[in-house]
N, C-alpha and C. Protein backbone atom coordinates (compact mmCIF):
# COMPACT_ATOMS: atom_id res chain seq x y z
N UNK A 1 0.84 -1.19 0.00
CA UNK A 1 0.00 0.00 0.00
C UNK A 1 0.88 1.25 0.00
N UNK A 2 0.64 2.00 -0.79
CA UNK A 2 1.87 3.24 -1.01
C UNK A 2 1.04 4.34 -0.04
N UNK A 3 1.95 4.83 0.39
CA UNK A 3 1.96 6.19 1.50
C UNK A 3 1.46 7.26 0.80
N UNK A 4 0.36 7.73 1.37
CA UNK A 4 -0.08 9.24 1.11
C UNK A 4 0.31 10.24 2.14
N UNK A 5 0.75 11.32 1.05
CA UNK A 5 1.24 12.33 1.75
C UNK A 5 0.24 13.16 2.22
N UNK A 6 0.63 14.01 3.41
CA UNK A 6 -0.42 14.75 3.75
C UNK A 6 0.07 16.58 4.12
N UNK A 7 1.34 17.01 3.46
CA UNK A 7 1.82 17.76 3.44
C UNK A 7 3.35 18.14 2.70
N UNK A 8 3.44 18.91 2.19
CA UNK A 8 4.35 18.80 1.00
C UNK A 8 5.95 19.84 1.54
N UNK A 9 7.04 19.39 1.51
CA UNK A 9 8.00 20.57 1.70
C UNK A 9 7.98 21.93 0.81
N UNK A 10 8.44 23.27 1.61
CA UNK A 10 8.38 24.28 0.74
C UNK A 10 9.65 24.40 -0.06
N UNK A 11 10.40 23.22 0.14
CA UNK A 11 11.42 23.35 -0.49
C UNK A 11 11.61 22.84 -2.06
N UNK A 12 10.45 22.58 -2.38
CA UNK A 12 10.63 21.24 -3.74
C UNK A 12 11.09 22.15 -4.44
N UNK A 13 10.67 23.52 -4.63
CA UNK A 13 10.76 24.68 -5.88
C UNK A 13 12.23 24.67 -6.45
N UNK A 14 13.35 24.92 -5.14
CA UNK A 14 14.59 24.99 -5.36
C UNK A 14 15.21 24.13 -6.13
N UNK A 15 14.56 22.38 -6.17
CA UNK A 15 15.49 21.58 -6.86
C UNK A 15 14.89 21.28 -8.35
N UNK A 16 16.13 20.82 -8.83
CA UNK A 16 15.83 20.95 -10.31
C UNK A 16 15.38 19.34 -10.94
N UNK A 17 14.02 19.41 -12.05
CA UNK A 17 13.43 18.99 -11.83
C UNK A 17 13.97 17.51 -12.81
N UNK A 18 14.88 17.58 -13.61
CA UNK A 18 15.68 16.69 -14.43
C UNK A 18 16.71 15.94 -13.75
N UNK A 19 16.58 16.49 -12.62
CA UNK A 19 17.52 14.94 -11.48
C UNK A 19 16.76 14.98 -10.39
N UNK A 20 15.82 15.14 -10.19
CA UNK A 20 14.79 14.90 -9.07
C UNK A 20 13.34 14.04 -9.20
N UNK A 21 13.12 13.52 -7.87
CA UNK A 21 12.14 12.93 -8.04
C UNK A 21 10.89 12.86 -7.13
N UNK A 22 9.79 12.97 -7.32
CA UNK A 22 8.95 13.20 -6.07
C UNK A 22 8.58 11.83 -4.79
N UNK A 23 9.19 12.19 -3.58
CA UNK A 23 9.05 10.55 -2.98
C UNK A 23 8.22 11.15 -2.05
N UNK A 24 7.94 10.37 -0.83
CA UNK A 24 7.13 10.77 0.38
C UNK A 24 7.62 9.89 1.42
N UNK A 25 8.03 11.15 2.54
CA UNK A 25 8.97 10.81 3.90
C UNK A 25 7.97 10.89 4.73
N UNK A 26 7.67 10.90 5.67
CA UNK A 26 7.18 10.94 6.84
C UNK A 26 5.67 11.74 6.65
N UNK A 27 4.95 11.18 5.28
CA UNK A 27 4.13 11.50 5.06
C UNK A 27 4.04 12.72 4.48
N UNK A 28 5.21 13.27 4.27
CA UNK A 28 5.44 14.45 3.27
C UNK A 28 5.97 14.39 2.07
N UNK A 29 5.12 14.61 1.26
CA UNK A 29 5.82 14.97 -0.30
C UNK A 29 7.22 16.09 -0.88
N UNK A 30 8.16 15.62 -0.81
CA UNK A 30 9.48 15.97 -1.27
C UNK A 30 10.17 15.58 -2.36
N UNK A 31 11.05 16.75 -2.61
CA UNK A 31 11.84 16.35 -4.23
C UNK A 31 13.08 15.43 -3.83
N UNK A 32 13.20 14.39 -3.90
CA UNK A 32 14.53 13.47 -3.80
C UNK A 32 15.19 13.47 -5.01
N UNK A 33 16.69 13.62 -4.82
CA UNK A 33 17.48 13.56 -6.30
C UNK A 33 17.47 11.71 -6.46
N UNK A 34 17.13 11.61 -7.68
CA UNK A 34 17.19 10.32 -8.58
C UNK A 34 18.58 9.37 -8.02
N UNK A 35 19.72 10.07 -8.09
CA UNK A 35 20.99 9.32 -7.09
C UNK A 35 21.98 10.58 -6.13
N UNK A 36 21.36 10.03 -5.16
CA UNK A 36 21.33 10.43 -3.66
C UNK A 36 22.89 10.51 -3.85
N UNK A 37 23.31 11.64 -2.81
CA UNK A 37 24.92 12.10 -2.67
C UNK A 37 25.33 11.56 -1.53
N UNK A 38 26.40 11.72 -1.10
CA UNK A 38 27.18 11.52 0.19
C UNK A 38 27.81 12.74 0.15
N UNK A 39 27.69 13.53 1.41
CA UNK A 39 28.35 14.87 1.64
C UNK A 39 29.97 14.20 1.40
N UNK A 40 31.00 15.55 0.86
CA UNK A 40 32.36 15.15 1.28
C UNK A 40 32.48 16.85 2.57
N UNK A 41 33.45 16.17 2.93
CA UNK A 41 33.70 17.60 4.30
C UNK A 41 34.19 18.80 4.06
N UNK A 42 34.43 18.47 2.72
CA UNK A 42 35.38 20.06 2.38
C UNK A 42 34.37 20.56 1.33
N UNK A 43 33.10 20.13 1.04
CA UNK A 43 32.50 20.92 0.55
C UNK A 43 30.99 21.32 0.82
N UNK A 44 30.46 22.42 0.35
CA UNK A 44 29.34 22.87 0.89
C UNK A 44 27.83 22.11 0.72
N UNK A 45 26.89 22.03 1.70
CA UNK A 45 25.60 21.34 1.40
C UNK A 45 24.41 21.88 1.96
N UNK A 46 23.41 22.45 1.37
CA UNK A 46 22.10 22.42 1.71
C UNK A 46 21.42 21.18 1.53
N UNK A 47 20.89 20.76 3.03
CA UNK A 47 19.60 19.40 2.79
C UNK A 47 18.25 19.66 3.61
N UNK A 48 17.54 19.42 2.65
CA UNK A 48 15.84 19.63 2.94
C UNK A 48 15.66 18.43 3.58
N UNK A 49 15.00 19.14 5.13
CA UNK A 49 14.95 17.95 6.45
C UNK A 49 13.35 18.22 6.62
N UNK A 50 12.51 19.51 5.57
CA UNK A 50 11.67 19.90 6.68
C UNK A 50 10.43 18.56 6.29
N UNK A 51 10.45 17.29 5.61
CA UNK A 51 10.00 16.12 6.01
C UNK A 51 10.19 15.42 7.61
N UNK A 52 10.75 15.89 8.08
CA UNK A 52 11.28 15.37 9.51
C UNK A 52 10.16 16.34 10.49
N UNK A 53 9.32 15.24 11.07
CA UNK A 53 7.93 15.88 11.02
C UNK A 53 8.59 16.42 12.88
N UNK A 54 7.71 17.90 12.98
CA UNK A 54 7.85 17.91 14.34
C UNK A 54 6.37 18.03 14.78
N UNK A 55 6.62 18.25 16.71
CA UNK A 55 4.56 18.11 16.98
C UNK A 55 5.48 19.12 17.91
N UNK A 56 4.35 19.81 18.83
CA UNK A 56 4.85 20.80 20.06
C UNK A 56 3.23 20.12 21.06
N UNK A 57 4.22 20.25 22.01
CA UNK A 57 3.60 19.59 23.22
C UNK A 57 2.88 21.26 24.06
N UNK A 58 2.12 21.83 24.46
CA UNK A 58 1.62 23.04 24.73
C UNK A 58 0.76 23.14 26.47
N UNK A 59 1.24 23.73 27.40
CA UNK A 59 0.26 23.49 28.54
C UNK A 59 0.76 23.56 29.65
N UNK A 60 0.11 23.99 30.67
CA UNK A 60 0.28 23.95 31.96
C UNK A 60 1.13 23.12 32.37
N UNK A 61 0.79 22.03 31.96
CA UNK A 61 2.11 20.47 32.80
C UNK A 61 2.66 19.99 31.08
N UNK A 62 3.17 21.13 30.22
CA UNK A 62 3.63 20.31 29.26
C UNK A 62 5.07 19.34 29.25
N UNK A 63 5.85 20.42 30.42
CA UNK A 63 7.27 19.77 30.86
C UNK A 63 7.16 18.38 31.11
N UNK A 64 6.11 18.73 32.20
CA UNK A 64 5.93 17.31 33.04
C UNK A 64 5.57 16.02 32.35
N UNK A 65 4.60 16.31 32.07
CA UNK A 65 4.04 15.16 30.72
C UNK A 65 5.38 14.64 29.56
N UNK A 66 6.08 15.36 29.08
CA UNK A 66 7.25 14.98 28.28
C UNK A 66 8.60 14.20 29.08
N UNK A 67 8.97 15.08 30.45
CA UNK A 67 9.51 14.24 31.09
C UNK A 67 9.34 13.25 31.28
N UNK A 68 8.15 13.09 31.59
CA UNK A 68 7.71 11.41 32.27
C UNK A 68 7.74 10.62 31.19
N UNK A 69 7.33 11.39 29.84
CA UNK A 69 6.81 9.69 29.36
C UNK A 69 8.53 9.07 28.67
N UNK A 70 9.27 10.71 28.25
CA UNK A 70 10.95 10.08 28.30
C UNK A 70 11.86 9.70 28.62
N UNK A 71 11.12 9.82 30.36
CA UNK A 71 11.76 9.47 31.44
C UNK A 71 13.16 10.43 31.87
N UNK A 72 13.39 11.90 30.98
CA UNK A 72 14.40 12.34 31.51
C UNK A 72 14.03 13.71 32.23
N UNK A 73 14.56 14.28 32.66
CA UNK A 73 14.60 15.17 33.99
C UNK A 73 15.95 15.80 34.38
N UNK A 74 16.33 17.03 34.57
CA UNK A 74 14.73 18.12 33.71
C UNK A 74 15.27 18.01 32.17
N UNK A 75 14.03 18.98 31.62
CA UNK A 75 14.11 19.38 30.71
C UNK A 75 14.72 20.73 30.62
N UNK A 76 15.73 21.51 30.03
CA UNK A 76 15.79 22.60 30.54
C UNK A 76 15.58 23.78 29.32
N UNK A 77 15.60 24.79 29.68
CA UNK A 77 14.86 26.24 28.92
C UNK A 77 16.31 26.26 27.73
N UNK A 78 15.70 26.22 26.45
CA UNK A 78 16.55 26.40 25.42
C UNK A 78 17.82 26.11 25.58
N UNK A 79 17.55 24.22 25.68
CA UNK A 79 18.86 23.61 25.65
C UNK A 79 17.94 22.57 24.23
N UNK A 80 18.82 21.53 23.99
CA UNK A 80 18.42 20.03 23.17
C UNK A 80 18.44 18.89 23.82
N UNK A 81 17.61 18.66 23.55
CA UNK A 81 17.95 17.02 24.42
C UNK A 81 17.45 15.58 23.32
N UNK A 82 18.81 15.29 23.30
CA UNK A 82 18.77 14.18 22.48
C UNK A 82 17.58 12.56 23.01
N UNK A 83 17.05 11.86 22.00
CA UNK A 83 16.23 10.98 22.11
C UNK A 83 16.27 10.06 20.70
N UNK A 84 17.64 9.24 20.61
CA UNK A 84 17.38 8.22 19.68
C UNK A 84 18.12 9.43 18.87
N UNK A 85 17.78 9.32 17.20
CA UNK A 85 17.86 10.26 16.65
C UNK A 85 17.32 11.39 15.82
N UNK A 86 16.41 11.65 17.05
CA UNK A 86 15.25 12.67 17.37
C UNK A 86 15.87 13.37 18.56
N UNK A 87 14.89 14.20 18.78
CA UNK A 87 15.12 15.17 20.28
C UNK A 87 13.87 15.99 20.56
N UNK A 88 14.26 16.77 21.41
CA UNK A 88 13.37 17.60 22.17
C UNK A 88 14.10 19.05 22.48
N UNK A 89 13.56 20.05 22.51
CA UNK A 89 13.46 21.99 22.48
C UNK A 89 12.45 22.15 23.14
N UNK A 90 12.80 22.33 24.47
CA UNK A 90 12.08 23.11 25.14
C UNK A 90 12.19 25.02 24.95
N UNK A 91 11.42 25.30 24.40
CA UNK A 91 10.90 26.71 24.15
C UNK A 91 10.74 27.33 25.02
N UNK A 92 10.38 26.86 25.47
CA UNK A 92 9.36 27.71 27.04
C UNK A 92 8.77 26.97 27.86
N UNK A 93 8.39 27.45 29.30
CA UNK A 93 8.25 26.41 30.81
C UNK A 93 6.68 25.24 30.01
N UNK A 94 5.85 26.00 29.03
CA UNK A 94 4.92 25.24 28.70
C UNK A 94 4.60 25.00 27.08
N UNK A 95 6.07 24.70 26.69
CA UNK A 95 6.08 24.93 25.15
C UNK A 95 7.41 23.89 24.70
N UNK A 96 7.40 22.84 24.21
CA UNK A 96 8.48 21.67 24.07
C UNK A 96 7.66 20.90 22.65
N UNK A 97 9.02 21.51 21.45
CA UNK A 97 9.04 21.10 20.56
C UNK A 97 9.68 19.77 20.22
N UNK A 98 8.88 18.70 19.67
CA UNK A 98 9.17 17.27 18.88
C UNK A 98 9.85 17.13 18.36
N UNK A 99 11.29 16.64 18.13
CA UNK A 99 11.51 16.78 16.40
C UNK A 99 11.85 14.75 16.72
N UNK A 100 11.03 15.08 15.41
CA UNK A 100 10.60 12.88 15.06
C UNK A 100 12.53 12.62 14.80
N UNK A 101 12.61 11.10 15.20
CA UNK A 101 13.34 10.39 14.87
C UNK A 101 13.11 9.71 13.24
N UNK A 102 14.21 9.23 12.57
CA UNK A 102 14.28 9.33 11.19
C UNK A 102 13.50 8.12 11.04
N UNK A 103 13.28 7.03 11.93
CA UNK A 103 12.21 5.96 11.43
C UNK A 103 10.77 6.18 12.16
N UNK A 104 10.50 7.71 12.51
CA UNK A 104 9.44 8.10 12.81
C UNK A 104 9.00 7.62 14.10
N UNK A 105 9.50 6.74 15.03
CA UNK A 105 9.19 6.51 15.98
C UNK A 105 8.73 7.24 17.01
N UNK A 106 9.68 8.14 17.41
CA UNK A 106 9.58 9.16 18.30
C UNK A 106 8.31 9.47 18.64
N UNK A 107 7.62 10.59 17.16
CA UNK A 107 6.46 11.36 17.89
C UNK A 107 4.97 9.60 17.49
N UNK A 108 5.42 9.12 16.45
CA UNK A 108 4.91 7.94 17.15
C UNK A 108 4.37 7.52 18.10
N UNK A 109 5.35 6.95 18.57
CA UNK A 109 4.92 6.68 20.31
C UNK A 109 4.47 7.77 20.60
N UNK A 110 5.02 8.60 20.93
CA UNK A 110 4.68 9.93 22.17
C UNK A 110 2.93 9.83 22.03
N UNK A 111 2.58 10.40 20.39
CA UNK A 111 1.51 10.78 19.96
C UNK A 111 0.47 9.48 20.47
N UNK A 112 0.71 8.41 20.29
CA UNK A 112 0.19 7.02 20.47
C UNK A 112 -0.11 6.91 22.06
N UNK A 113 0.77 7.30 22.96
CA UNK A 113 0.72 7.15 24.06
C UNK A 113 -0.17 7.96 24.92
N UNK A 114 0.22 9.49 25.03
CA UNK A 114 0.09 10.51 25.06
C UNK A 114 -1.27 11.48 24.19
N UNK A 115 -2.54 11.16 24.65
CA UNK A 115 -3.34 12.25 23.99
C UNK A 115 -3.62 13.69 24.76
N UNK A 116 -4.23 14.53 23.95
CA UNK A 116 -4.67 15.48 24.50
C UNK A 116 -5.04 16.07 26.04
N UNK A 117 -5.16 16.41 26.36
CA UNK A 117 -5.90 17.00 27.81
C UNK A 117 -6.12 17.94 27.77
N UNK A 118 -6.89 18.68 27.03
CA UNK A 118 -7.20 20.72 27.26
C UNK A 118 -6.91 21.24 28.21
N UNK A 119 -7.23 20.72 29.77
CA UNK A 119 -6.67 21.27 30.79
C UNK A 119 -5.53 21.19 31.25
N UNK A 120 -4.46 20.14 30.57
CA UNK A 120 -3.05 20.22 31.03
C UNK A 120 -2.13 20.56 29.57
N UNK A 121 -2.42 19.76 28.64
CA UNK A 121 -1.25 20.26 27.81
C UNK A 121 -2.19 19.77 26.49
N UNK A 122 -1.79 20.27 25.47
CA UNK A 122 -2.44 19.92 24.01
C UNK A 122 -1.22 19.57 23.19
N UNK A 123 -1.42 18.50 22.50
CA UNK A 123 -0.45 17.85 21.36
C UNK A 123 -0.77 18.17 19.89
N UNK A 124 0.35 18.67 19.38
CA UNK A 124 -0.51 19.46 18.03
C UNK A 124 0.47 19.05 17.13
N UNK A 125 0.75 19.08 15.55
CA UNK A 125 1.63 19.13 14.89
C UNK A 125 2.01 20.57 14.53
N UNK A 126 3.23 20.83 14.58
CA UNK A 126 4.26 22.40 14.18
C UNK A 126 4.71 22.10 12.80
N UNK A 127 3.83 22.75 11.73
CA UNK A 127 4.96 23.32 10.86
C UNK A 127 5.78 23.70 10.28
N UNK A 128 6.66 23.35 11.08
CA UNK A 128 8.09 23.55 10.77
C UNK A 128 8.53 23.43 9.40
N UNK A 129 9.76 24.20 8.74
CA UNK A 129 10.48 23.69 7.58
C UNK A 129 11.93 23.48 8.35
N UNK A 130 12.97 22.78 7.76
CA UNK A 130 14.06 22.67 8.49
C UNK A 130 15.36 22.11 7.36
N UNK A 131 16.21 22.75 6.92
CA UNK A 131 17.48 22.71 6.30
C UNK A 131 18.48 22.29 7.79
N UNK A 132 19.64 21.50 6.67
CA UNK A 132 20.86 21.28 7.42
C UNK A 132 21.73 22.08 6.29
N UNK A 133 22.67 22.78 6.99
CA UNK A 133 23.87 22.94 6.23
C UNK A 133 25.14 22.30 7.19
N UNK A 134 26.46 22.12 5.81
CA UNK A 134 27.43 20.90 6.25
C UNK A 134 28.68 21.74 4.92
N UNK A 135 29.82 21.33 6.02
CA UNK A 135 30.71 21.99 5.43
C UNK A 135 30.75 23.51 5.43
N UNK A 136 32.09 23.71 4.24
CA UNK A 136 32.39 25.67 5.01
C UNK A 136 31.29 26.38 4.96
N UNK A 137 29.85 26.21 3.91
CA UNK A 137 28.94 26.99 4.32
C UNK A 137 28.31 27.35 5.45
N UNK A 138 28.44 26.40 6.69
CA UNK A 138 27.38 26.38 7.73
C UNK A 138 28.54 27.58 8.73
N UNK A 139 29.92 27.29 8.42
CA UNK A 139 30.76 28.42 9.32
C UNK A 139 30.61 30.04 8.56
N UNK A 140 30.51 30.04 7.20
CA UNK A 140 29.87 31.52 6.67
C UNK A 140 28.53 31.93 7.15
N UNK A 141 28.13 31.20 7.10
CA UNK A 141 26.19 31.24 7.06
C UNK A 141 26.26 32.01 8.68
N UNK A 142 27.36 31.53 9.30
CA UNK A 142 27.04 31.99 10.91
C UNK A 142 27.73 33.21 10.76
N UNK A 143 29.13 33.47 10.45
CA UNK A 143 29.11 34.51 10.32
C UNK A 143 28.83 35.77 9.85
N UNK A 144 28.14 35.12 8.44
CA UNK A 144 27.65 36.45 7.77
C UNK A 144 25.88 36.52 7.84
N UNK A 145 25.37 35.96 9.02
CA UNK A 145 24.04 35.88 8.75
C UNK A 145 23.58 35.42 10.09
N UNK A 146 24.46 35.67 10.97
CA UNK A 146 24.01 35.40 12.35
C UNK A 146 25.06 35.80 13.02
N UNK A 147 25.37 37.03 13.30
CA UNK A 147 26.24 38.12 14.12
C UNK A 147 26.11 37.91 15.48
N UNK A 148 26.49 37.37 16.31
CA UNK A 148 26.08 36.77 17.80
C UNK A 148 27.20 36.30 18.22
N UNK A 149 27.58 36.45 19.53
CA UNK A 149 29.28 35.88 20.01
C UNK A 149 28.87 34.43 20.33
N UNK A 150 29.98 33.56 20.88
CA UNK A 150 30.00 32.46 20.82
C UNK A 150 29.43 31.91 22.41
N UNK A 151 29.91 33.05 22.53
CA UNK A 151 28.88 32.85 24.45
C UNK A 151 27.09 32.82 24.32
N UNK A 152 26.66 33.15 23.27
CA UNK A 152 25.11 32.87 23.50
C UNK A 152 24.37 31.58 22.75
N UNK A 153 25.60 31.05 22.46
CA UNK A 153 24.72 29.55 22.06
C UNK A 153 24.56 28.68 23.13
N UNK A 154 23.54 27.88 23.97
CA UNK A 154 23.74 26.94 24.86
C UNK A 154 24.72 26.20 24.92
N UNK A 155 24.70 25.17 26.07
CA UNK A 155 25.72 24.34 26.15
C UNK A 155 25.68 23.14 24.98
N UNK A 156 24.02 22.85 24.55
CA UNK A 156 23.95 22.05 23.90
C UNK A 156 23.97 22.30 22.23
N UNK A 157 24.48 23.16 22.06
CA UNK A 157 24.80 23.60 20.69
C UNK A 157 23.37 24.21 20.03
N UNK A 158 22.57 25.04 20.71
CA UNK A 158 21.13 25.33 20.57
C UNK A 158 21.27 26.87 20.54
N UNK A 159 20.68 27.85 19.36
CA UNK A 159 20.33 29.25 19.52
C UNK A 159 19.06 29.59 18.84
N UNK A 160 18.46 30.54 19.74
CA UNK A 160 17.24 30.90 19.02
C UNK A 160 17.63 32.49 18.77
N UNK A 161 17.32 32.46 17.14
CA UNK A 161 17.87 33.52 16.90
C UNK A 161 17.08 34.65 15.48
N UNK A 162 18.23 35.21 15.31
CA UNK A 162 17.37 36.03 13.74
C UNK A 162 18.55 35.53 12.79
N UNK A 163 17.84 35.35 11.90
CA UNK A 163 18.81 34.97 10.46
C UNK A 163 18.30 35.53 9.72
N UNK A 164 18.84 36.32 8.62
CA UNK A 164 18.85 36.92 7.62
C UNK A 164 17.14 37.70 7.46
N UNK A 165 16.97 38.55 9.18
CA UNK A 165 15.77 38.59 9.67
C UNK A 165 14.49 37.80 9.75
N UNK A 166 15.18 36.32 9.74
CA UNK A 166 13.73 35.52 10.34
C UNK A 166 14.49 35.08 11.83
N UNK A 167 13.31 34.92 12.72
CA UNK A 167 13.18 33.99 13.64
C UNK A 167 13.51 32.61 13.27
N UNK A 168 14.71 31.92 13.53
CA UNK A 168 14.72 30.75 13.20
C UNK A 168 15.59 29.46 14.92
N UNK A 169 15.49 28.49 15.05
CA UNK A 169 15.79 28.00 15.66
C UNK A 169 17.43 26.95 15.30
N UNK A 170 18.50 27.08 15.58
CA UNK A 170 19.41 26.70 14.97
C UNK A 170 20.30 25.74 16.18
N UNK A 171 20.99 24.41 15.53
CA UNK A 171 21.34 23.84 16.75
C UNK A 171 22.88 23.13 15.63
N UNK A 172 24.14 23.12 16.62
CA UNK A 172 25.03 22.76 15.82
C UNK A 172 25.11 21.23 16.38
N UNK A 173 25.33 20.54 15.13
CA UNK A 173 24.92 19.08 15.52
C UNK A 173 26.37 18.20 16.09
N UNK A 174 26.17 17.87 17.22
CA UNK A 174 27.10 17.34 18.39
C UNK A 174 28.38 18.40 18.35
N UNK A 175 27.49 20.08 18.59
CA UNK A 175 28.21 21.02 19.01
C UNK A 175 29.69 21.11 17.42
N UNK A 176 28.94 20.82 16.74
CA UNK A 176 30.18 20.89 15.82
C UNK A 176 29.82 22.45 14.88
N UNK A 177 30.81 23.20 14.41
CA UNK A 177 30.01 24.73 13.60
C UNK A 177 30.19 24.59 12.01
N UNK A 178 30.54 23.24 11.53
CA UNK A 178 30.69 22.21 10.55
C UNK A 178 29.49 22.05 9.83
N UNK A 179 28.23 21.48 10.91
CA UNK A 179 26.98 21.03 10.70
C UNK A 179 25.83 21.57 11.68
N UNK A 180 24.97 22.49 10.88
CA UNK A 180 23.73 22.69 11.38
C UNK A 180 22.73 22.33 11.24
N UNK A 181 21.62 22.51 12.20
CA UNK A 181 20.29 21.89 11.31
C UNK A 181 19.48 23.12 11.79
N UNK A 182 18.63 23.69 11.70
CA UNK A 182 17.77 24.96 11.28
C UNK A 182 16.52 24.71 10.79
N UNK A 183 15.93 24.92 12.02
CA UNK A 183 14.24 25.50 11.58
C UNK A 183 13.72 26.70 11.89
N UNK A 184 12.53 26.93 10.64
CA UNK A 184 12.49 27.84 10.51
C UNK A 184 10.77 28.21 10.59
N UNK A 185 10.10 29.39 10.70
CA UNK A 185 8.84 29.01 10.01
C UNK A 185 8.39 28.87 8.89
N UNK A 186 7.20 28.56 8.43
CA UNK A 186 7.32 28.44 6.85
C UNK A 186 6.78 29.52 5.89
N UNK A 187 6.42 30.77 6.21
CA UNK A 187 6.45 31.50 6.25
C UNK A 187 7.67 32.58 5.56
N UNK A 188 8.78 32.22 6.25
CA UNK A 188 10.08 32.69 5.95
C UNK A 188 10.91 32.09 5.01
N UNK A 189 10.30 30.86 4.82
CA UNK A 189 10.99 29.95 4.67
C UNK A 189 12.05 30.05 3.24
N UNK A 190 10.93 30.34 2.33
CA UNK A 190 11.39 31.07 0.87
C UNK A 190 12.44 32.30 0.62
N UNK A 191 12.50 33.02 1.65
CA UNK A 191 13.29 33.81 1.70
C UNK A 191 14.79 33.96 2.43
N UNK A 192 14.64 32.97 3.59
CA UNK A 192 15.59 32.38 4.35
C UNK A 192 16.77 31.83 3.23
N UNK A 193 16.15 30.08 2.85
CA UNK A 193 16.47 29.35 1.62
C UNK A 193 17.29 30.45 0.49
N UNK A 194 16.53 31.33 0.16
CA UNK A 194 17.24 31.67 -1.08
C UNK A 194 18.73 32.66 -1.00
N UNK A 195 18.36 33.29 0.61
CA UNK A 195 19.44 34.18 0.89
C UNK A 195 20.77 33.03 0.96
N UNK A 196 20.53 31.67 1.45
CA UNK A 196 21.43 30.73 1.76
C UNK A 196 21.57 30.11 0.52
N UNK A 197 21.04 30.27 -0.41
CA UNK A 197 21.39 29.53 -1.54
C UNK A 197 22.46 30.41 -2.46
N UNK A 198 22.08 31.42 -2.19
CA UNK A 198 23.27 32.50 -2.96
C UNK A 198 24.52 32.33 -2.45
N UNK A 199 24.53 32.31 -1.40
CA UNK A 199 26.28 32.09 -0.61
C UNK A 199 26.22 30.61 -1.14
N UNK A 200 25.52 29.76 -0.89
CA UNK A 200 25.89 27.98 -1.35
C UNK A 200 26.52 28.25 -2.95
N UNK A 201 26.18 29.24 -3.90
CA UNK A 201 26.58 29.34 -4.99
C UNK A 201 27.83 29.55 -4.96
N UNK A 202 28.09 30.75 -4.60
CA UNK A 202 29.58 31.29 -4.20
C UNK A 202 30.80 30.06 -4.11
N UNK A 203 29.87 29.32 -2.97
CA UNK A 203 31.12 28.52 -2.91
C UNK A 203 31.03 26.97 -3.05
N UNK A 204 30.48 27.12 -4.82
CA UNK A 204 29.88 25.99 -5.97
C UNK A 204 29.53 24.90 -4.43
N UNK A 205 28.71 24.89 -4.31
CA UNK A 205 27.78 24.14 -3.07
C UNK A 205 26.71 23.40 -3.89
N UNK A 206 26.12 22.41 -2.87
CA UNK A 206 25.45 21.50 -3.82
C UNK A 206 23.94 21.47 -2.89
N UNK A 207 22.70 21.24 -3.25
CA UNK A 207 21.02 21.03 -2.77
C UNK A 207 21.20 19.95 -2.87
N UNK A 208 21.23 18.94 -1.34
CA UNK A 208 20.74 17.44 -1.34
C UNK A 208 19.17 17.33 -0.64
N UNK A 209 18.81 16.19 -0.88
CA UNK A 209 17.49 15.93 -0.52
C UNK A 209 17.82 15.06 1.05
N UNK A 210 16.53 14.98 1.97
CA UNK A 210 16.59 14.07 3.06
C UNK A 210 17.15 12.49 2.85
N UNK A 211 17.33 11.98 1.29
CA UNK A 211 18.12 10.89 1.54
C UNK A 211 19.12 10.97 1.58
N UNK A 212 20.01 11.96 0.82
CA UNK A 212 21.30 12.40 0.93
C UNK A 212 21.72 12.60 2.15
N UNK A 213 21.23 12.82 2.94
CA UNK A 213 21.58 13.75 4.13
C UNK A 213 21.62 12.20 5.09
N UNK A 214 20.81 11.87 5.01
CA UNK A 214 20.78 10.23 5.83
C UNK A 214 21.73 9.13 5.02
N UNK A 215 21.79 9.30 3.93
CA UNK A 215 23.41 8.29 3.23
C UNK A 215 24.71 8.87 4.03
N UNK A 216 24.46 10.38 4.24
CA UNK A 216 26.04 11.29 5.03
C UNK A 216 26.17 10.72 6.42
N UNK A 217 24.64 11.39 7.06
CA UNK A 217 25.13 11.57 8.44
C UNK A 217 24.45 10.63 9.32
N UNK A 218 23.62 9.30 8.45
CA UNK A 218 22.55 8.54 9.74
C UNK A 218 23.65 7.27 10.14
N UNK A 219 23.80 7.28 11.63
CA UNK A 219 24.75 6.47 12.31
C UNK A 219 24.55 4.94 11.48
């Protein structure tokens, strides 16, 4: 039985349509290139993650409810906390963003386990779009597009910040300034993307799709 999608990335526009192909990740419709890359380290990469579904947990006891059912403690205010290879962003004391693990498990379970309660916390899906950049772009991208000293990123490689005037959420992956992953709203999203695609030009950089990105970097 083939998977229907039920929401499409805003990213398909960017890739080109003579080596691409339309697949469906996590119930999202995305452009996958026909043969998938492997990042090399010395050169630049945009990859469309925003298939990598997130949910936000919302409410009075939203901490609490997420702690428990992950069993970790605490959660703390704009740090990451890893889960498999998924995680958790706590936003705020009643605001803790999902981000799914790559065989979808994560909000899975959670969602499966975990319903609603109006009076304590509400489980919703977030919108999110979300790029990784890898290689020297992701160390330009910070400096020329996120002016901020090195003292205001968390411990866990987490900033909430402005990029190229959006609100975006940015986390360097196992603290490395090599590899980011970046969400954004979707909203911005088009304009974010393209400011980052001009520097990816500069420095002949390449648009991989979410399989690319999982041939590079999935353990």
């Amino acid at each position: 039985m083939n998977e229907v999608a039920n929401s499409n990335s805003p990213l398909q526009a960017f890739f080109d349509e003579s080596i691409s192909e339309i697949k469906i990740f996590q119930s999202c419709e995305v452009s996958a290139l026909k043969k998938p890359i492997k990042a090399k380290e010395d050169d630049s990469y945009i990859f469309d993650l925003s298939c990598i579904k997130k949910f936000a947990v919302v409410g009075k006891e939203a901490r609490i409810v997420v702690e428990k059912y992950f069993e970790i403690s605490p959660i703390n205010l704009f740090q990451w906390t890893s889960v498999g290879s998924g995680g958790l962003i706590c936003l705020a004391k009643d605001k803790i963003v999902l981000v799914n693990s790559y065989d979808g498990s994560l909000i899975d379970g959670f969602t499966n386990a975990i319903p609603s309660d109006p009076k304590k916390h509400i489980v919703q899906r977030a919108d999110y779009s979300e790029i990784a950049l890898s290689g020297p772009l992701a160390s330009v991208i910070l400096e020329e597009l996120v002016p901020v000293p090195s003292s205001a990123w968390s411990q866990t490689g987490l900033l909430c910040s402005s990029l190229a005037g959006a609100n975006v959420i940015l986390r360097k992956v196992n603290n490395q300034p090599n590899h980011l992953r970046c969400i954004i709203q979707p909203a911005d999203t088009h304009y974010v993307l393209k400011a980052m695609m001009e520097i990816n030009r500069e420095l002949n950089g390449h648009l991989g799709c979410i399989f690319s990105y999982l041939n590079t970097f999935q353990p």
